[in-house]
C-alpha atoms as a PDB file:
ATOM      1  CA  UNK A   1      28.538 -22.701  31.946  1.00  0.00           C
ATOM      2  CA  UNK A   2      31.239 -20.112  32.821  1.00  0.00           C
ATOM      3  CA  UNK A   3      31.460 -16.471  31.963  1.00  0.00           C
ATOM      4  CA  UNK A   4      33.514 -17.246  28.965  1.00  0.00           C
ATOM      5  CA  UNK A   5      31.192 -18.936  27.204  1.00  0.00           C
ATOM      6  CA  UNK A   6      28.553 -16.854  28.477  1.00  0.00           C
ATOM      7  CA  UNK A   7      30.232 -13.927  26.671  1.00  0.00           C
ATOM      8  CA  UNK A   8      30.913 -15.685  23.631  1.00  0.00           C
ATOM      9  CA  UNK A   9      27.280 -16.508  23.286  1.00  0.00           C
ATOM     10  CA  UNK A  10      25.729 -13.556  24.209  1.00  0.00           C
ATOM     11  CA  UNK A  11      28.450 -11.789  21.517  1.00  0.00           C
ATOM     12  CA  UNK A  12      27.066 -14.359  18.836  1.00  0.00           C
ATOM     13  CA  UNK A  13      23.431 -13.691  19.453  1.00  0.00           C
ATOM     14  CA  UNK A  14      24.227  -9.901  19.130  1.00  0.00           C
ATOM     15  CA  UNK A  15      25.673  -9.833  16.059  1.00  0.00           C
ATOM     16  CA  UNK A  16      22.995 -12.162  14.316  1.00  0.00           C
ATOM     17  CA  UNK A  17      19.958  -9.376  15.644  1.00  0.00           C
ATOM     18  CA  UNK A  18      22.657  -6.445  14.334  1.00  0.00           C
ATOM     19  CA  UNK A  19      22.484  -8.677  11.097  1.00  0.00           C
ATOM     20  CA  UNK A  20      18.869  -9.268  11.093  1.00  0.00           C
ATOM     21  CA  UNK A  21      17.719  -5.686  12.094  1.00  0.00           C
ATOM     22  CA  UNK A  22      20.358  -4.525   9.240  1.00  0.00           C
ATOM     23  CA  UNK A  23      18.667  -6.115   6.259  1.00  0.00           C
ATOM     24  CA  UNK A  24      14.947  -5.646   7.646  1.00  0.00           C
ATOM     25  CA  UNK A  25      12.524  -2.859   5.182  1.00  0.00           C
ATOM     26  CA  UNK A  26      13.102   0.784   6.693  1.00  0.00           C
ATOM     27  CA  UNK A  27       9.287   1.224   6.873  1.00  0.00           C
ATOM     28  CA  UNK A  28       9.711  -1.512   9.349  1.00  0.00           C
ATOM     29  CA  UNK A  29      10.900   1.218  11.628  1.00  0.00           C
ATOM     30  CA  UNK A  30       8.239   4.118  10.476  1.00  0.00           C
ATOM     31  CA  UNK A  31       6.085   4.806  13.375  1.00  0.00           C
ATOM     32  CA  UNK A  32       2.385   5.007  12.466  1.00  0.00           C
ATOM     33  CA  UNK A  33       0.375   8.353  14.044  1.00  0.00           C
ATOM     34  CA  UNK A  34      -2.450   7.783  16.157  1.00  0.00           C
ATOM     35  CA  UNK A  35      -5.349   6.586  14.679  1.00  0.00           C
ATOM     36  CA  UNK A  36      -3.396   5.407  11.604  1.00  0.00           C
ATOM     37  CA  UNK A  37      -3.096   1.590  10.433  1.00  0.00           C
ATOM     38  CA  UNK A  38      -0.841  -0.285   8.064  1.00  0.00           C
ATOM     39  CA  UNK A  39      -2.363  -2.895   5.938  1.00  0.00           C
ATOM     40  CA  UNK A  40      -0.887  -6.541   5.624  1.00  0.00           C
ATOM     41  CA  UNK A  41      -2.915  -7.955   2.722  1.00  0.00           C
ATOM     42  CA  UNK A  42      -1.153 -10.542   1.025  1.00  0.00           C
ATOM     43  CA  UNK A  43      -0.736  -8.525  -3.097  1.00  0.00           C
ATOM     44  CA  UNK A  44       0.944 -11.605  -5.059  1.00  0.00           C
ATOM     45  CA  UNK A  45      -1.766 -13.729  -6.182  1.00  0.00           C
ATOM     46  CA  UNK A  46      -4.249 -11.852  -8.612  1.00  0.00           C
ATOM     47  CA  UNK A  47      -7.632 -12.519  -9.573  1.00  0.00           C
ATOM     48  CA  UNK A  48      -8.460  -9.463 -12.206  1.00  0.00           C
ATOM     49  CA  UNK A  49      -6.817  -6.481 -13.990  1.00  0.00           C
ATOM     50  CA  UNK A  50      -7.991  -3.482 -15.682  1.00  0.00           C
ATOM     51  CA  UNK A  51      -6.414  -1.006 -18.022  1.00  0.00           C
ATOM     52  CA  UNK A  52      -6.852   2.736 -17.243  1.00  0.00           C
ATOM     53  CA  UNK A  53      -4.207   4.268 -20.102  1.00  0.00           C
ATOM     54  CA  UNK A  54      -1.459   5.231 -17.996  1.00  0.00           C
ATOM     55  CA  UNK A  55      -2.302   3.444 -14.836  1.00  0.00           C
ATOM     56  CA  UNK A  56      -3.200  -0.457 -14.364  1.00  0.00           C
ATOM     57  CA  UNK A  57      -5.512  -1.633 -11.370  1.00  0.00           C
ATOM     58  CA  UNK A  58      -4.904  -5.555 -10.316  1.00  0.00           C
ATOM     59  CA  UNK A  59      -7.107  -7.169  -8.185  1.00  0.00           C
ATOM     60  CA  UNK A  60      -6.123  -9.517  -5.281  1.00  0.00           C
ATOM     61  CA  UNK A  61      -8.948 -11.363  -3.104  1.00  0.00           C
ATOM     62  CA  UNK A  62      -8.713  -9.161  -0.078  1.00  0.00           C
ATOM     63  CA  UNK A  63      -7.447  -5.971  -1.921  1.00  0.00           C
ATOM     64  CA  UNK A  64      -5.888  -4.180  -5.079  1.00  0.00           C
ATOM     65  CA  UNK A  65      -3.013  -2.238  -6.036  1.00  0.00           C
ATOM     66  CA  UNK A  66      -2.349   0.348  -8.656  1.00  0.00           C
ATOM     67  CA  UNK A  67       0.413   0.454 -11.408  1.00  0.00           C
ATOM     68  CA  UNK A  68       1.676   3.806 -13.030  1.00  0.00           C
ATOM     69  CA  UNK A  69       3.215   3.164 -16.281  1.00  0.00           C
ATOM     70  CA  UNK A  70       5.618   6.656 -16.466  1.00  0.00           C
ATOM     71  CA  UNK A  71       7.465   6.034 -13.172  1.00  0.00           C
ATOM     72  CA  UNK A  72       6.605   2.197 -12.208  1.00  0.00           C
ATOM     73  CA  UNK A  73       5.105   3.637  -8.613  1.00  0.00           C
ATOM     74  CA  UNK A  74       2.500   1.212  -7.240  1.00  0.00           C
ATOM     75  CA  UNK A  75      -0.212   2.256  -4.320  1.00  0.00           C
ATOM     76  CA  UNK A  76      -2.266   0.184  -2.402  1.00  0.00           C
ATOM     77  CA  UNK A  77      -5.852   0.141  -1.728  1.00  0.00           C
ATOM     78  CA  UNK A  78      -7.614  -1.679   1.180  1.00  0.00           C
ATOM     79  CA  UNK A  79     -10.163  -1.445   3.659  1.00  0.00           C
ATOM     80  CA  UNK A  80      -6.831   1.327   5.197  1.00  0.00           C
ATOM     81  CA  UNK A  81      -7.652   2.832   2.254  1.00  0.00           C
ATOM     82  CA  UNK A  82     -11.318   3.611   1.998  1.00  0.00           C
ATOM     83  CA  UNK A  83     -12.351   0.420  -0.168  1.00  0.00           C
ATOM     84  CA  UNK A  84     -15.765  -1.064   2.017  1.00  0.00           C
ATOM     85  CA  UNK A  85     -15.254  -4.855   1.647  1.00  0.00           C
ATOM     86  CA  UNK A  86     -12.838  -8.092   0.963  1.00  0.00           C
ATOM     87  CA  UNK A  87     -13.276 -10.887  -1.396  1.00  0.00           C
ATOM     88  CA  UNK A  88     -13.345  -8.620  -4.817  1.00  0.00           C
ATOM     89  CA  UNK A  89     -14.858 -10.493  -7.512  1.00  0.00           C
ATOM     90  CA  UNK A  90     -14.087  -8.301 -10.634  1.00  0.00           C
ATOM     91  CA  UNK A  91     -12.880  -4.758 -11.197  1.00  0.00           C
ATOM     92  CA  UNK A  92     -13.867  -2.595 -14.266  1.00  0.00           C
ATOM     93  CA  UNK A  93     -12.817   0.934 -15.230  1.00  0.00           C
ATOM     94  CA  UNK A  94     -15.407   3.847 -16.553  1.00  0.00           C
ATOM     95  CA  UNK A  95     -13.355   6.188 -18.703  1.00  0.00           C
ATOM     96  CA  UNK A  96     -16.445   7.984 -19.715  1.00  0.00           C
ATOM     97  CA  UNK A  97     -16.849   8.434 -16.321  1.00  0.00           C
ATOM     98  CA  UNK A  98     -13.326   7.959 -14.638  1.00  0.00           C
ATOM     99  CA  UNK A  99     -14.467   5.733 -12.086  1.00  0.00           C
ATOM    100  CA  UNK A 100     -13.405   2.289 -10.630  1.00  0.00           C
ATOM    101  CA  UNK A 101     -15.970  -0.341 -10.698  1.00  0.00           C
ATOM    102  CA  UNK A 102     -15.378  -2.312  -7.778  1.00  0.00           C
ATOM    103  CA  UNK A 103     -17.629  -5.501  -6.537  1.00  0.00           C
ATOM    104  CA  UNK A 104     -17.393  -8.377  -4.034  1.00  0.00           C
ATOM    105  CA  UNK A 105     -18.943 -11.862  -4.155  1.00  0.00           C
ATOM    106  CA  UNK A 106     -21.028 -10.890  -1.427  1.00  0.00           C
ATOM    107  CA  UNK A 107     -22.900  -7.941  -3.699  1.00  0.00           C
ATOM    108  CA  UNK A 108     -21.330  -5.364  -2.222  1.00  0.00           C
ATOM    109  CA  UNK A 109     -20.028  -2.398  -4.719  1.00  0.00           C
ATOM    110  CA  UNK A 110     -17.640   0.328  -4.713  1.00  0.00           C
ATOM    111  CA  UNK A 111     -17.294   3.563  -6.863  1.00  0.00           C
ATOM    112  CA  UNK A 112     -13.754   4.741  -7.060  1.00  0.00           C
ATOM    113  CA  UNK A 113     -13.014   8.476  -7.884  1.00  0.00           C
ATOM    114  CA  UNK A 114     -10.206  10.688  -7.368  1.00  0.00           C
ATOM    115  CA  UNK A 115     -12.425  12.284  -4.701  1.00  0.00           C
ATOM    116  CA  UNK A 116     -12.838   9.013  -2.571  1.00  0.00           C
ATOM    117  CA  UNK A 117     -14.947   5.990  -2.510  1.00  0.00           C
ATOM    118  CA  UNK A 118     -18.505   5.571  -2.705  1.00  0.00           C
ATOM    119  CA  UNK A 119     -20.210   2.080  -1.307  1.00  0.00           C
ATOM    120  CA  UNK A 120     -23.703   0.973  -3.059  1.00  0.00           C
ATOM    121  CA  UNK A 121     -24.835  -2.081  -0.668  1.00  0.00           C
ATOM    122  CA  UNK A 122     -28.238  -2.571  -2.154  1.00  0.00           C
ATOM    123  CA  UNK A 123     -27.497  -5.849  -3.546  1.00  0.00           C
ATOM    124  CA  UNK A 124     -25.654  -7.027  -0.045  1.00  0.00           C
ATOM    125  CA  UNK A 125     -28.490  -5.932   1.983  1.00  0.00           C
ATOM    126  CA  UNK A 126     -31.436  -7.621  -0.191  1.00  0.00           C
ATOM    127  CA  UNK A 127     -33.430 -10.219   0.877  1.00  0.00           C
ATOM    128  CA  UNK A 128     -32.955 -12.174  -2.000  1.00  0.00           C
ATOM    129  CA  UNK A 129     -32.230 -15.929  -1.226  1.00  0.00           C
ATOM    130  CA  UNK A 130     -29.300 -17.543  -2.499  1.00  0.00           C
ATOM    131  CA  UNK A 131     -25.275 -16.054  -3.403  1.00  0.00           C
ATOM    132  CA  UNK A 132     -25.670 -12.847  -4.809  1.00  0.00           C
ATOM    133  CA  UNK A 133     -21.887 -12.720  -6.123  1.00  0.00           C
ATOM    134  CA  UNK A 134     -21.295 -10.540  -8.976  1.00  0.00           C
ATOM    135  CA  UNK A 135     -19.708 -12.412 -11.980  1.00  0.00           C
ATOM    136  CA  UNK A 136     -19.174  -9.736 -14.361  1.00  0.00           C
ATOM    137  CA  UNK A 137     -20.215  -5.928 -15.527  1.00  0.00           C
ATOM    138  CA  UNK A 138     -21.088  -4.452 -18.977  1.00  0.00           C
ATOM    139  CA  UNK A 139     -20.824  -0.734 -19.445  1.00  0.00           C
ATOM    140  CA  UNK A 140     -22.932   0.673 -21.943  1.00  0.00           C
ATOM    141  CA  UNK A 141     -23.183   5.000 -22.338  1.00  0.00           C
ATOM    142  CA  UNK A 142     -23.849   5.736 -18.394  1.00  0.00           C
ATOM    143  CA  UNK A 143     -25.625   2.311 -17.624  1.00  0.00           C
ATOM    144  CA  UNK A 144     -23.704  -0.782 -15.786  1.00  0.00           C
ATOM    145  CA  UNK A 145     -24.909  -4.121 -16.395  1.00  0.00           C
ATOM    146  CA  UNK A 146     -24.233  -6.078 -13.843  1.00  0.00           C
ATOM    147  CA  UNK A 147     -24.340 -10.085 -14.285  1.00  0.00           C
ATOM    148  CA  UNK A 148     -25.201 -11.441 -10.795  1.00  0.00           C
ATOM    149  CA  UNK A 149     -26.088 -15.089  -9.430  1.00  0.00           C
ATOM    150  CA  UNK A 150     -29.707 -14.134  -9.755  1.00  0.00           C
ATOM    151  CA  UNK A 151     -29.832 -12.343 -13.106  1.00  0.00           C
ATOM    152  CA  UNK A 152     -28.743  -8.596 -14.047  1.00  0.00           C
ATOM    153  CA  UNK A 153     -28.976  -5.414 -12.274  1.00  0.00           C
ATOM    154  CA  UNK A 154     -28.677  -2.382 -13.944  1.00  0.00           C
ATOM    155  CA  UNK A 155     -26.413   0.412 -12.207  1.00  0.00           C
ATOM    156  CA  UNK A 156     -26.808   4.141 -13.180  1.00  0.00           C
ATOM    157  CA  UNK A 157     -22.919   4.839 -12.557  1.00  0.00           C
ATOM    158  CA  UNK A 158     -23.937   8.605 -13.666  1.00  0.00           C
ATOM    159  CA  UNK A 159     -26.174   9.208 -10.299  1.00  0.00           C
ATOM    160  CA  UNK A 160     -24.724   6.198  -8.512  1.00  0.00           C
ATOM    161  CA  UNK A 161     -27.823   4.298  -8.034  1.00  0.00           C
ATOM    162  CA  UNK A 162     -29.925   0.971  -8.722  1.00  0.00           C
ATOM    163  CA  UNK A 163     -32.200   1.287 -11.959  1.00  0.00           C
ATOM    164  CA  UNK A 164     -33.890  -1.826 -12.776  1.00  0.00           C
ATOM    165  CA  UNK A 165     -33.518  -5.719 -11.510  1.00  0.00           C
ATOM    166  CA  UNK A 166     -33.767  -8.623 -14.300  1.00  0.00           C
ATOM    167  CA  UNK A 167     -34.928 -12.094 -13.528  1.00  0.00           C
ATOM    168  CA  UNK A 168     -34.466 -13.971 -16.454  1.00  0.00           C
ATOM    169  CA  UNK A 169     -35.558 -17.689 -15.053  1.00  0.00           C
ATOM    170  CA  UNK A 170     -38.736 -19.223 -16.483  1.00  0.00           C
ATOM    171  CA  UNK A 171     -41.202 -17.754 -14.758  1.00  0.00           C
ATOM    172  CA  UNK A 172     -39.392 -15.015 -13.620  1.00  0.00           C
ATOM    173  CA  UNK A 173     -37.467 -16.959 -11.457  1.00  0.00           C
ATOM    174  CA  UNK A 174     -33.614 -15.878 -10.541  1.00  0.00           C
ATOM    175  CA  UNK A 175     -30.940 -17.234 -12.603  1.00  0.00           C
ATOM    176  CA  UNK A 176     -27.359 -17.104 -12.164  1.00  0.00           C
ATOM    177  CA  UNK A 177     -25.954 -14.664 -15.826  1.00  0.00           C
ATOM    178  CA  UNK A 178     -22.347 -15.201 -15.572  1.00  0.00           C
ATOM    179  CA  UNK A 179     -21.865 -12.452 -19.141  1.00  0.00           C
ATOM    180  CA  UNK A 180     -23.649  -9.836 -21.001  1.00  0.00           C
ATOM    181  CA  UNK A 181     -22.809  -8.674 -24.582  1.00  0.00           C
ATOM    182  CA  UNK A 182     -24.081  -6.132 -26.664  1.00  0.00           C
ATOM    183  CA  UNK A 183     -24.803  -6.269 -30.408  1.00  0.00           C
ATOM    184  CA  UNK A 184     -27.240  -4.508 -32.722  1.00  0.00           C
ATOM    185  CA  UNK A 185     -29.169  -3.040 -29.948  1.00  0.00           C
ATOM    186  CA  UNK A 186     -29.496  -6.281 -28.331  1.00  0.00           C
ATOM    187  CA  UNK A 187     -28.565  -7.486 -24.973  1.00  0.00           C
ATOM    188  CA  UNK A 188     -27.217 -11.460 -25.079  1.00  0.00           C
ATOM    189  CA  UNK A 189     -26.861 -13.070 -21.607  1.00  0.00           C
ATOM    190  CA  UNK A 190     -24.642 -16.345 -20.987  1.00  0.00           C
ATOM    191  CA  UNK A 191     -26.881 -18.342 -18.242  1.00  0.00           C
ATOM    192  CA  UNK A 192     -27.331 -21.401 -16.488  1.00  0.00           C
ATOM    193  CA  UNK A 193     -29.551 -22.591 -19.118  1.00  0.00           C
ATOM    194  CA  UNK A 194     -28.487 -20.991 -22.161  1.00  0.00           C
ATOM    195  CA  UNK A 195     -28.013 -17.556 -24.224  1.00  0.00           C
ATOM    196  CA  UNK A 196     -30.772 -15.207 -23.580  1.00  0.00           C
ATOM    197  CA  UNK A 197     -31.569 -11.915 -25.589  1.00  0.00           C
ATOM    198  CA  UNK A 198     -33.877  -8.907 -25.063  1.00  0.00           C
ATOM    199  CA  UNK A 199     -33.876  -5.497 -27.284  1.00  0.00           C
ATOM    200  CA  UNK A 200     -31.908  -2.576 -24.926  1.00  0.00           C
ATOM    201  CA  UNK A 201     -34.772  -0.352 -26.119  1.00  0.00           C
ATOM    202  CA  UNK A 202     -37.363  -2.509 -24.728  1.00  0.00           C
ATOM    203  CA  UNK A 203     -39.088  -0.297 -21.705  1.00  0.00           C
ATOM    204  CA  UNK A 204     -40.350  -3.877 -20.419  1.00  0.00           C
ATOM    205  CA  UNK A 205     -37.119  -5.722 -20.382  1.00  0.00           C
ATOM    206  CA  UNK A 206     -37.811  -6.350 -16.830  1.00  0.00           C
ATOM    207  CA  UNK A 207     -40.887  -8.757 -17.887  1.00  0.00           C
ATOM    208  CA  UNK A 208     -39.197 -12.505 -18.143  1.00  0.00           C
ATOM    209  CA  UNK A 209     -41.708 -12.784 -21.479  1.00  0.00           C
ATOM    210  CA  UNK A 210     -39.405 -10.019 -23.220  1.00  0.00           C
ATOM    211  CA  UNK A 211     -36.308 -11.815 -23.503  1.00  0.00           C
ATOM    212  CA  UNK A 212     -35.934 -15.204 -25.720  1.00  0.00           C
ATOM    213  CA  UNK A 213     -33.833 -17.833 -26.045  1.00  0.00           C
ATOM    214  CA  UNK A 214     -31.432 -18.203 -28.756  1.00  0.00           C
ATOM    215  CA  UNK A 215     -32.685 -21.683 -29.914  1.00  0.00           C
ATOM    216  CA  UNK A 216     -30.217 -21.853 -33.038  1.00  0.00           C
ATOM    217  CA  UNK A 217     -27.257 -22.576 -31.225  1.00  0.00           C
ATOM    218  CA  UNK A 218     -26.336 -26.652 -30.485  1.00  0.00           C
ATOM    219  CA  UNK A 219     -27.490 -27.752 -27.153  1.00  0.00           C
ATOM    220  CA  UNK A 220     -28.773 -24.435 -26.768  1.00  0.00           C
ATOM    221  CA  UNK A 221     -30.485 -24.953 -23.140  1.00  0.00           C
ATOM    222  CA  UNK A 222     -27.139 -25.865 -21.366  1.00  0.00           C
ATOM    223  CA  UNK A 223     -24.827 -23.560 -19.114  1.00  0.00           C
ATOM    224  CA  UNK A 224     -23.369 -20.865 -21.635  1.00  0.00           C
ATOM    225  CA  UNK A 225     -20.603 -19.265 -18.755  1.00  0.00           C
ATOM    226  CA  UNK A 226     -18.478 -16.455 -21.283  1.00  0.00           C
ATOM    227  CA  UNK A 227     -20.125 -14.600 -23.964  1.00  0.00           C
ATOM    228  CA  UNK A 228     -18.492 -11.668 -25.951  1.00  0.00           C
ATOM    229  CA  UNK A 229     -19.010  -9.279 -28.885  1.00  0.00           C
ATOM    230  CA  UNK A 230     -15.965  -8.765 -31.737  1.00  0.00           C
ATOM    231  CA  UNK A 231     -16.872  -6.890 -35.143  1.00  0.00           C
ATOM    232  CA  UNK A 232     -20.299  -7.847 -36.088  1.00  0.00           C
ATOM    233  CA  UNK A 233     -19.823 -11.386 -34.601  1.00  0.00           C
ATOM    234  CA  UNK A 234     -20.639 -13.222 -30.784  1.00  0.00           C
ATOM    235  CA  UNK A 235     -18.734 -15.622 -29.507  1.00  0.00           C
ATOM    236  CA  UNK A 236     -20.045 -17.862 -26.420  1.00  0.00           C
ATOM    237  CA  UNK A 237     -18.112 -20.279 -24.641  1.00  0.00           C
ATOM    238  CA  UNK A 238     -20.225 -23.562 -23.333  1.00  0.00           C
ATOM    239  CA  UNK A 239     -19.609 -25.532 -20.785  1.00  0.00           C
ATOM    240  CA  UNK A 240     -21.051 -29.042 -20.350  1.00  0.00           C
ATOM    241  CA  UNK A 241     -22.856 -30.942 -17.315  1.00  0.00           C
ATOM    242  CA  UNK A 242     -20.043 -33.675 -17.927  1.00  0.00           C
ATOM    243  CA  UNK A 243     -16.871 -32.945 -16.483  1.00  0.00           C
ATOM    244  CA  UNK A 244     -17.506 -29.365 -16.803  1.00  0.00           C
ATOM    245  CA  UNK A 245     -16.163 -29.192 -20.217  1.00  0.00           C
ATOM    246  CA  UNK A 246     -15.551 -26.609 -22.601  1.00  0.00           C
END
């Protein structure tokens, strides 16, 4: 090839990287101090929302971001950003409180505040066999009732630690409770084998013998996954054995 077409090509390339570095994000260019990182969590697909009044959290898998209402600003929080764990199951707000539920499907939990995060790994570092994802949480006065594959924990959100451990399963056994509602001083639990009840009051809710099974409903032994309170009404959403149906 001969130096005018050497030129002509090297010209062409030049102008396409002018192009390309032109239209490229200016924090692209921001250099990071030592010791700092960037995160590169993927933010489009999300997996749970809550409402905080003038800010909204959304969930992704691997991280969440925060929306503020008054000026559209959003801000990112990651592992960069003091959160303890990825794969986030659900997140729930505490405006009693004014904290950030946070939980992963491995049973790890963190407590967001405006003074920085707090990780409660008791349920990650159990022995207990089996998943131990958390499916859903219930907040009732300064108690957190936590639905988990092997029945409910109850979180003191007030002190930040573990109060009591359910297992609902005949016998005793562990069962997964994918909901809890509350109604009339009564907790109602949507299992793997049905809706189960015990009085909030009850000092020995933690005794399997103390909660009962709501027998009136049709097929009332099969998987019950959603169950929520409205008014003076539940409503509980079954699914069946056969081709998981609603």
């Amino acid at each position: 090839m001969d130096t005018t077409n050497n030129f002509y090509l090297f010209s062409r390339i030049s102008i396409i990287l002018g192009l390309a570095l032109l239209f490229l994000p200016t924090d692209s260019f921001s250099q990071l101090k030592i010791g700092d990182w960037r995160d590169h969590y993927p933010y489009s697909q999300t997996i749970c929302v809550t409402d905080l009044g003038d800010k909204i959290y959304c969930a992704t898998s691997l991280a969440m971001f925060s929306f503020k209402k008054n000026d559209n600003s959003l801000e990112k929080f990651s592992q960069v950003q003091g959160l303890s764990d990825i794969d986030i199951s659900i997140i729930k707000y505490s405006p009693d409180f004014q904290t950030l539920l946070v939980t992963y499907n491995n049973g790890n939990i963190d407590l967001v505040q405006s003074s920085g995060v707090t990780n409660l790994s008791d349920i990650f570092r159990s022995t207990l066999p089996g998943k131990k994802n958390i499916y859903d949480a219930l907040f009732i006065g300064k108690l957190v009732y936590l639905s988990c594959d092997f029945g409910i924990v109850v979180l003191d959100i007030d002190k930040m630690e573990f109060r009591d451990t359910y297992f609902i399963g005949e016998n005793g056994e562990p069962m997964p409770v994918y909901e809890i509602a509350y109604l009339n001083n009564r907790l109602y639990a949507a299992t793997h084998s049905g809706i189960l009840s015990g009085d909030i009051n009850d000092p020995l809710l933690v005794d399997y013998t103390h909660w009962s099974r709501e027998l009136t409903l049709p097929n009332a032994i099969n998987p019950f996954n959603a169950i929520v309170s409205m008014g003076n009404n539940l409503y509980a959403n079954q699914t069946g054995n056969i081709n998981s149906i609603d």
